[in-house]
Protein backbone atom coordinates (compact mmCIF):
# COMPACT_ATOMS: atom_id res chain seq x y z
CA UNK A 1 -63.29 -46.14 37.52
CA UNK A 2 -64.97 -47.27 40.77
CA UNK A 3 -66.52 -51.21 40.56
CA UNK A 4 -69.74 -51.55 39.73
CA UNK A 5 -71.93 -54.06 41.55
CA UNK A 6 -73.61 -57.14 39.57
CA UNK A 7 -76.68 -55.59 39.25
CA UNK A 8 -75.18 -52.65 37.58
CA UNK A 9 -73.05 -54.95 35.48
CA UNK A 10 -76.27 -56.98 34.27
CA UNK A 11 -77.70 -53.99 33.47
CA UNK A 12 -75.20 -52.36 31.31
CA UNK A 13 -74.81 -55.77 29.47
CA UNK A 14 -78.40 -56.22 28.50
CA UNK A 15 -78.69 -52.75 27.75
CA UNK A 16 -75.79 -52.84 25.82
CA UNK A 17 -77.16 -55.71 23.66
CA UNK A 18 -80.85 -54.33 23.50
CA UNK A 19 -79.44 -50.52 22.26
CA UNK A 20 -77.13 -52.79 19.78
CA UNK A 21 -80.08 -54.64 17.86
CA UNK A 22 -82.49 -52.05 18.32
CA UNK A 23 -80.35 -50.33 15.95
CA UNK A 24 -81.26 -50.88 12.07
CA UNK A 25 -77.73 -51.38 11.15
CA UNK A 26 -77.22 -52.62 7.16
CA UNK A 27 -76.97 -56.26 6.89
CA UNK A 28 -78.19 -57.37 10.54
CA UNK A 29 -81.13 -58.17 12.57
CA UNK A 30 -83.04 -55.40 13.95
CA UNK A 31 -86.89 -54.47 14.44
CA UNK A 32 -87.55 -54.42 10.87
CA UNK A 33 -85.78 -56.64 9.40
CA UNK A 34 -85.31 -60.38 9.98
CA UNK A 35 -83.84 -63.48 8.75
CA UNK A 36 -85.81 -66.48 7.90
CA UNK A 37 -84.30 -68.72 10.83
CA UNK A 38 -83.59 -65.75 13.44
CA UNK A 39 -85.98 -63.03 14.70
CA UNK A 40 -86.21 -59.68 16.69
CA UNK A 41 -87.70 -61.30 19.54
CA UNK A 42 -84.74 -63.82 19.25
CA UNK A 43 -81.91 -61.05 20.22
CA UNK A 44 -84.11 -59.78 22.61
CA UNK A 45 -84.76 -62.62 24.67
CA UNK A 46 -81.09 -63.32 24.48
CA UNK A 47 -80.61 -59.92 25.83
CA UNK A 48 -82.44 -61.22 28.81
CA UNK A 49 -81.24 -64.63 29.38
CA UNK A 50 -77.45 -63.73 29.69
CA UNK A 51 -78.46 -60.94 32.96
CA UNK A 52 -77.98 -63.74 35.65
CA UNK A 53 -74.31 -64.76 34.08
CA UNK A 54 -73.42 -61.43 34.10
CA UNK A 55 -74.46 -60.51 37.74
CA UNK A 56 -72.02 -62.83 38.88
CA UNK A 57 -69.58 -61.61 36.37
CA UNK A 58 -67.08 -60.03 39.07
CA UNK A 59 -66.44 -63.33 41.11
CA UNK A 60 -66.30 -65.92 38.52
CA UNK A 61 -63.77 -66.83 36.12
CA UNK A 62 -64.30 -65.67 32.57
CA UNK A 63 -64.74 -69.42 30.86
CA UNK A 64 -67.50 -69.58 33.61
CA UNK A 65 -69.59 -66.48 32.86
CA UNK A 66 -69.32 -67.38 28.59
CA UNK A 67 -70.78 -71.07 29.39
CA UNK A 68 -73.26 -70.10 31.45
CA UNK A 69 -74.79 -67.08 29.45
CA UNK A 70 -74.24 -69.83 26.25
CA UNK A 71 -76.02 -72.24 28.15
CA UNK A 72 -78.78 -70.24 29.60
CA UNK A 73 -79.69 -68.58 26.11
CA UNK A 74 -79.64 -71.85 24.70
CA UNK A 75 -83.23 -72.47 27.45
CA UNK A 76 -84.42 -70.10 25.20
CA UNK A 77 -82.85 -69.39 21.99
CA UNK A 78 -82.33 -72.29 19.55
CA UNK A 79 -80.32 -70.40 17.20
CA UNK A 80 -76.50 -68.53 17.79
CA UNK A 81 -77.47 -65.15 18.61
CA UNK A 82 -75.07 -63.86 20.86
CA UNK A 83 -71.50 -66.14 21.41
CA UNK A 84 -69.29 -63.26 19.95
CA UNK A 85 -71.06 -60.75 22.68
CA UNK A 86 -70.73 -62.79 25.47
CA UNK A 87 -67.07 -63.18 24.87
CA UNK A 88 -65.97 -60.04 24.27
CA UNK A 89 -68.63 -58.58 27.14
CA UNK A 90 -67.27 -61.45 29.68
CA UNK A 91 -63.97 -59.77 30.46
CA UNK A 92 -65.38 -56.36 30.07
CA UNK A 93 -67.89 -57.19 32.71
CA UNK A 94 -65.40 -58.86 34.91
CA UNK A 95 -63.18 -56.02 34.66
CA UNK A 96 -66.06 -53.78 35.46
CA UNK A 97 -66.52 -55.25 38.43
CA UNK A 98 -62.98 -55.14 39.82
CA UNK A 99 -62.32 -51.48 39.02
CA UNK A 100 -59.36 -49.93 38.12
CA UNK A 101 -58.08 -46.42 38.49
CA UNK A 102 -56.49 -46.11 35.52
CA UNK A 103 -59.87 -46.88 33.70
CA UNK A 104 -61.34 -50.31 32.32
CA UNK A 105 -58.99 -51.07 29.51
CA UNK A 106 -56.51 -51.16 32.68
CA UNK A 107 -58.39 -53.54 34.32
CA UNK A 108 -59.27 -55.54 30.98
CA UNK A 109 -55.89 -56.15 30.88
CA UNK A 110 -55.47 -57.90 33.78
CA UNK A 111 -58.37 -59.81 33.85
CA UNK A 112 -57.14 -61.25 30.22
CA UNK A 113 -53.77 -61.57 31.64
CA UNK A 114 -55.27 -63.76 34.32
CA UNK A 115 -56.85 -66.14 31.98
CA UNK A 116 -56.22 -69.89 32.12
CA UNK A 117 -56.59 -72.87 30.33
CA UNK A 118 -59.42 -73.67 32.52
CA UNK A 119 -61.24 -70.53 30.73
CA UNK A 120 -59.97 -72.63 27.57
CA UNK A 121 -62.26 -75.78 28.13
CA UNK A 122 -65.27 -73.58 29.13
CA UNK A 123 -64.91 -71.35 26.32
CA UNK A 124 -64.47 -74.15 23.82
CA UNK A 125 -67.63 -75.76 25.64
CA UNK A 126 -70.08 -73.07 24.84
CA UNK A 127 -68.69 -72.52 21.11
CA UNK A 128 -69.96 -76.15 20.59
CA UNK A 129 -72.51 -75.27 22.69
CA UNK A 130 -73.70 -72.27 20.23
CA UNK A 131 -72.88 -73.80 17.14
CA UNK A 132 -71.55 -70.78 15.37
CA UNK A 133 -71.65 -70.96 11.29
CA UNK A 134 -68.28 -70.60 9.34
CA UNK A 135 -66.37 -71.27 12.25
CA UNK A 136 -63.92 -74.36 9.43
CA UNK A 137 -61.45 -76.31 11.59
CA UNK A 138 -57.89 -75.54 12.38
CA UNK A 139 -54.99 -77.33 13.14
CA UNK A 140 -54.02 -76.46 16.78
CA UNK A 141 -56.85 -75.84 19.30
CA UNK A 142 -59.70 -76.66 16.83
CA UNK A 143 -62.87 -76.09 19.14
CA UNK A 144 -63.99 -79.92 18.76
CA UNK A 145 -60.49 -80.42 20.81
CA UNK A 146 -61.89 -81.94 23.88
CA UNK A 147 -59.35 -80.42 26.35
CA UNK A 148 -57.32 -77.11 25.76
CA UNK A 149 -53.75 -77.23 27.23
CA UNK A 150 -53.77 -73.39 26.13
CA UNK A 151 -54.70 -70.05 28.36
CA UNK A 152 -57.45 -68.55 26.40
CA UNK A 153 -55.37 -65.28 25.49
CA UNK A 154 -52.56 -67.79 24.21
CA UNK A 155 -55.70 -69.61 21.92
CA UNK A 156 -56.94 -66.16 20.94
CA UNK A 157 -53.85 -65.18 19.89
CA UNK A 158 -53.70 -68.30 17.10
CA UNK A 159 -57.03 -66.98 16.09
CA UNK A 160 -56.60 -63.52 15.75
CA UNK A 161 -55.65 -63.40 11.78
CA UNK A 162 -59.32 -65.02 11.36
CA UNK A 163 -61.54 -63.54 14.33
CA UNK A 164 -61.94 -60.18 15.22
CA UNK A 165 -63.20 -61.08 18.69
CA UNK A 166 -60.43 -62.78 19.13
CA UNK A 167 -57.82 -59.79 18.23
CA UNK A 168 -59.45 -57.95 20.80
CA UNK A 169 -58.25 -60.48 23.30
CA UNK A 170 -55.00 -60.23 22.32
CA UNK A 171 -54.99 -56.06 22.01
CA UNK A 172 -56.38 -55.25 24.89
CA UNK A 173 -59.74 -54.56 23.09
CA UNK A 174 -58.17 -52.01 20.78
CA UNK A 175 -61.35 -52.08 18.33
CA UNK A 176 -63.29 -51.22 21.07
CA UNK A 177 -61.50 -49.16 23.16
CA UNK A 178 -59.96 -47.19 20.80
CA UNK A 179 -62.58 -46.88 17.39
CA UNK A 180 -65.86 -48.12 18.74
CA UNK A 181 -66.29 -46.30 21.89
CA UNK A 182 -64.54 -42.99 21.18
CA UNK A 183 -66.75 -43.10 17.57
CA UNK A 184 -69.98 -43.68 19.77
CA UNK A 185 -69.10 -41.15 22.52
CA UNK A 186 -67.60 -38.52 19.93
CA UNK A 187 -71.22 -39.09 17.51
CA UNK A 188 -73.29 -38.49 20.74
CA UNK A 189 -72.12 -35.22 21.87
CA UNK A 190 -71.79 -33.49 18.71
CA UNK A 191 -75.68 -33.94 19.24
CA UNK A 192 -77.02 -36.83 17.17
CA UNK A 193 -79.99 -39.61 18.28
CA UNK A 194 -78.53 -42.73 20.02
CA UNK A 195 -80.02 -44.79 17.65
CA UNK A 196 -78.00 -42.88 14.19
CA UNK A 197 -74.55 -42.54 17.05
CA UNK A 198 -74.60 -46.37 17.16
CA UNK A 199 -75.14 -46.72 13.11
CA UNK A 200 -72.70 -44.46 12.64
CA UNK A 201 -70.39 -46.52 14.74
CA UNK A 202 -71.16 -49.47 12.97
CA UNK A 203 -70.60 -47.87 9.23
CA UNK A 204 -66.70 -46.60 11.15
CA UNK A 205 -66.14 -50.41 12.22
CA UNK A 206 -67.01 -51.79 9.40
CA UNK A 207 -65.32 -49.23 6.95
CA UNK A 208 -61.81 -49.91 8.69
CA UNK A 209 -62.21 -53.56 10.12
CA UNK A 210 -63.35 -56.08 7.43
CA UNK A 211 -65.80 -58.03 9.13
CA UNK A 212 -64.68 -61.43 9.82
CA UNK A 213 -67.43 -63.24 10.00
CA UNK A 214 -68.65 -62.09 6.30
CA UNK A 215 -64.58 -63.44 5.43
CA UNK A 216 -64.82 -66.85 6.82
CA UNK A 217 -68.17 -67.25 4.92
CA UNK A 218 -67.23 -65.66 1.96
CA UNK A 219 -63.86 -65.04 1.87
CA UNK A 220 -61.53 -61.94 2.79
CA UNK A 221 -61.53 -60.40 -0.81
CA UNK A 222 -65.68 -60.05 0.07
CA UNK A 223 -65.10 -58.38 3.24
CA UNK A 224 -62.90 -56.12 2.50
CA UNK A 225 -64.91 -54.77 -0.85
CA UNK A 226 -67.72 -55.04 1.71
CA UNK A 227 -65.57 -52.54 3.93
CA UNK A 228 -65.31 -49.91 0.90
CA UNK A 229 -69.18 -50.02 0.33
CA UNK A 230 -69.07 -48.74 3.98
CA UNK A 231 -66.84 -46.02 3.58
CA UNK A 232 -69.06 -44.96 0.35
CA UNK A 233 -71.51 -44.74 3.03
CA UNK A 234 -70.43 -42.89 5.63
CA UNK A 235 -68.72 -40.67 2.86
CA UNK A 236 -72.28 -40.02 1.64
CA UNK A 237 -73.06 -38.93 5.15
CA UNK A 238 -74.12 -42.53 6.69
CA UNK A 239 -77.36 -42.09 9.27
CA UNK A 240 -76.65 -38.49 9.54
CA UNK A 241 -77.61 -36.97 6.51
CA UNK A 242 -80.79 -37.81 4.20
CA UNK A 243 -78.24 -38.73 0.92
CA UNK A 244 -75.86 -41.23 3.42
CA UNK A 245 -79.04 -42.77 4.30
CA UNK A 246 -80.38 -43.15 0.91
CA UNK A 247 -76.59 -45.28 0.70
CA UNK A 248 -77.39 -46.87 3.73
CA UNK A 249 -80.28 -48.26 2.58
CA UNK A 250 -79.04 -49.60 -0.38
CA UNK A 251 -76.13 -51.20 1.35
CA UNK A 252 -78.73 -53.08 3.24
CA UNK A 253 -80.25 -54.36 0.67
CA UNK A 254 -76.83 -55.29 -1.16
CA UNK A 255 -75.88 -57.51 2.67
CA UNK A 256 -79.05 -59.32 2.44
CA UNK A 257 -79.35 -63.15 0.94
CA UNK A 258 -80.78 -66.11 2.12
CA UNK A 259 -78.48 -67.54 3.39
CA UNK A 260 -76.60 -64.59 5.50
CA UNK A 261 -73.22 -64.83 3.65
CA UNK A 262 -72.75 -60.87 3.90
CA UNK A 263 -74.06 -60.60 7.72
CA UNK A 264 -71.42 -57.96 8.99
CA UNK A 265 -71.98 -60.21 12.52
CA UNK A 266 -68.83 -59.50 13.76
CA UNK A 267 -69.09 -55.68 13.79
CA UNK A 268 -72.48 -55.85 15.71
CA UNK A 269 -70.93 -57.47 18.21
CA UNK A 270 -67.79 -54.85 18.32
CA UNK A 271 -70.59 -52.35 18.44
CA UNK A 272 -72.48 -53.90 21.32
CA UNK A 273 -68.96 -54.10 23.39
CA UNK A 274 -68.23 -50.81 22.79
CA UNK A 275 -71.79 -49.32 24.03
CA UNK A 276 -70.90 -51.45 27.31
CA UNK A 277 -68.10 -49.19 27.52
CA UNK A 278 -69.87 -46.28 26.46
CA UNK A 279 -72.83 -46.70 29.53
CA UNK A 280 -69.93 -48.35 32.32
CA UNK A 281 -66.83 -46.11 31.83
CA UNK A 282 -68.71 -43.21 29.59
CA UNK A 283 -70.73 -42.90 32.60
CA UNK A 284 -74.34 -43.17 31.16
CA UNK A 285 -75.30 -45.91 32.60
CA UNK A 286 -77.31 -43.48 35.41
CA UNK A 287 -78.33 -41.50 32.02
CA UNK A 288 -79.68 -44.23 30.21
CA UNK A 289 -83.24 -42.08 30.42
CA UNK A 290 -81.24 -39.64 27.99
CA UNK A 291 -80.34 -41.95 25.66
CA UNK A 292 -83.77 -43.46 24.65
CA UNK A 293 -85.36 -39.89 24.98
CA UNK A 294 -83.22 -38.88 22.21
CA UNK A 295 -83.57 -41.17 19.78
């Protein structure tokens, strides 16, 4: 793929997190359905904030662009809304500005191959920053460590057992890549709303990638029975049939506590990486007038 400029890059990254929450996915934020401490309007003005990180995307490092768009939601946000997009979106983004011709999982894998223990301290900056819940402590390269002597793919890699976000470092954004995109792009042509392709993505994560966030919270056994409600779901037909969204709405209502324990967080941001893809490599970011009309 040819490089995209910033502007296109900031574009496709807010987009990709505006089409992601606009989405009534089970369990998560979304127009209709809030938690007590996080809103809507919340995700959407993160949306916003992290454009002017992303612009610049291409020429800085990738520690750089993840403490900046921390630091400038954080102006507006006072609540984690977004860490686990901006990391995973940070070397997409850079990547998307470099071009490859082999595609951008080519050029992903370079940029993470690039990393640096510089990228360490920043990264480990804006996790404090954020203040993530469930994040527990570990015993090498706990994020309270005030300097890394770790690359980031070589910390990632002690984390991917636990973080999903972090795997993807490590596999070259496999998830994405590989289930996330091709489920989005496959859902899409066969004709479906944007809106129900993106669900439908969601339910596939989910079903075959136990949400790690919902596992550090409440522990693996809970994501992974969490996982089988999901492939009930989409074996009922998820948001494309009138019984799989009878399931869907019932797994909603199953995900949804006080105090967020079954948030399938994670997956939404898997989800909003892979739509990055979807309008940057898929090609629709110059269709993105197609998208909303059908939806």
């Amino acid at each position: 793929m040819s490089p995209l400029d910033g502007i296109e890059i900031a574009w496709a990254t807010q987009m990709a997190c505006l089409f992601e929450v606009n989405a009534e996915k089970p369990g998560n934020v979304s127009r209709r359905a809030e938690f007590h401490d996080t809103r809507f309007e919340d995700f959407v003005t993160s949306a916003v904030a992290i454009g002017p990180a992303f612009q610049d995307a291409a020429l800085a490092t990738v520690g750089e662009t993840v403490l900046r768009a921390v630091r400038d939601t954080r102006r507006f946000v006072c609540t984690n809304t977004n860490l686990g997009i901006i990391l995973l979106l940070a070397p997409l983004a850079k990547a998307a500005g470099v071009g490859a011709g082999e595609g951008l999982r080519v050029a992903v894998a370079e940029v993470l191959a690039g990393l640096t223990a510089a990228d360490s301290d920043k990264v480990y900056t804006a996790i404090r920053l954020a203040a993530p819940s469930g994040l527990g402590t570990v015993e090498r390269y706990d994020v309270s460590a005030d300097t890394v002597d770790a690359t980031l793919l070589h910390a990632m890699a002690l984390a991917q057992d636990r973080d999903s976000v972090a795997r993807e470092f490590v596999t070259q954004f496999e998830i994405t890549f590989g289930l996330g995109y091709e489920t989005l792009r496959r859902t899409w042509e066969e004709g479906c709303t944007f809106s129900d392709a993106i669900v439908h993505t969601f339910l596939t994560v989910l079903a075959e990638v136990p949400d790690t966030l919902i596992a550090r919270k409440g522990g693996r056994a809970t994501a992974e029975a969490i996982s089988r409600r999901a492939e009930d779901v989409l074996a009922a037909g998820g948001s494309l049939s009138s019984r799989g969204r009878e399931e869907l709405l019932r797994l909603d209502r199953e995900l949804r506590d006080d105090s967020h324990r079954l948030n399938p967080g994670t997956t939404a941001d898997l989800v909003a990486a892979s739509i990055f893809v979807f309008l940057t490599e898929g090609g629709m970011l110059g269709n993105v007038s197609d998208l909303v009309a059908r939806r």
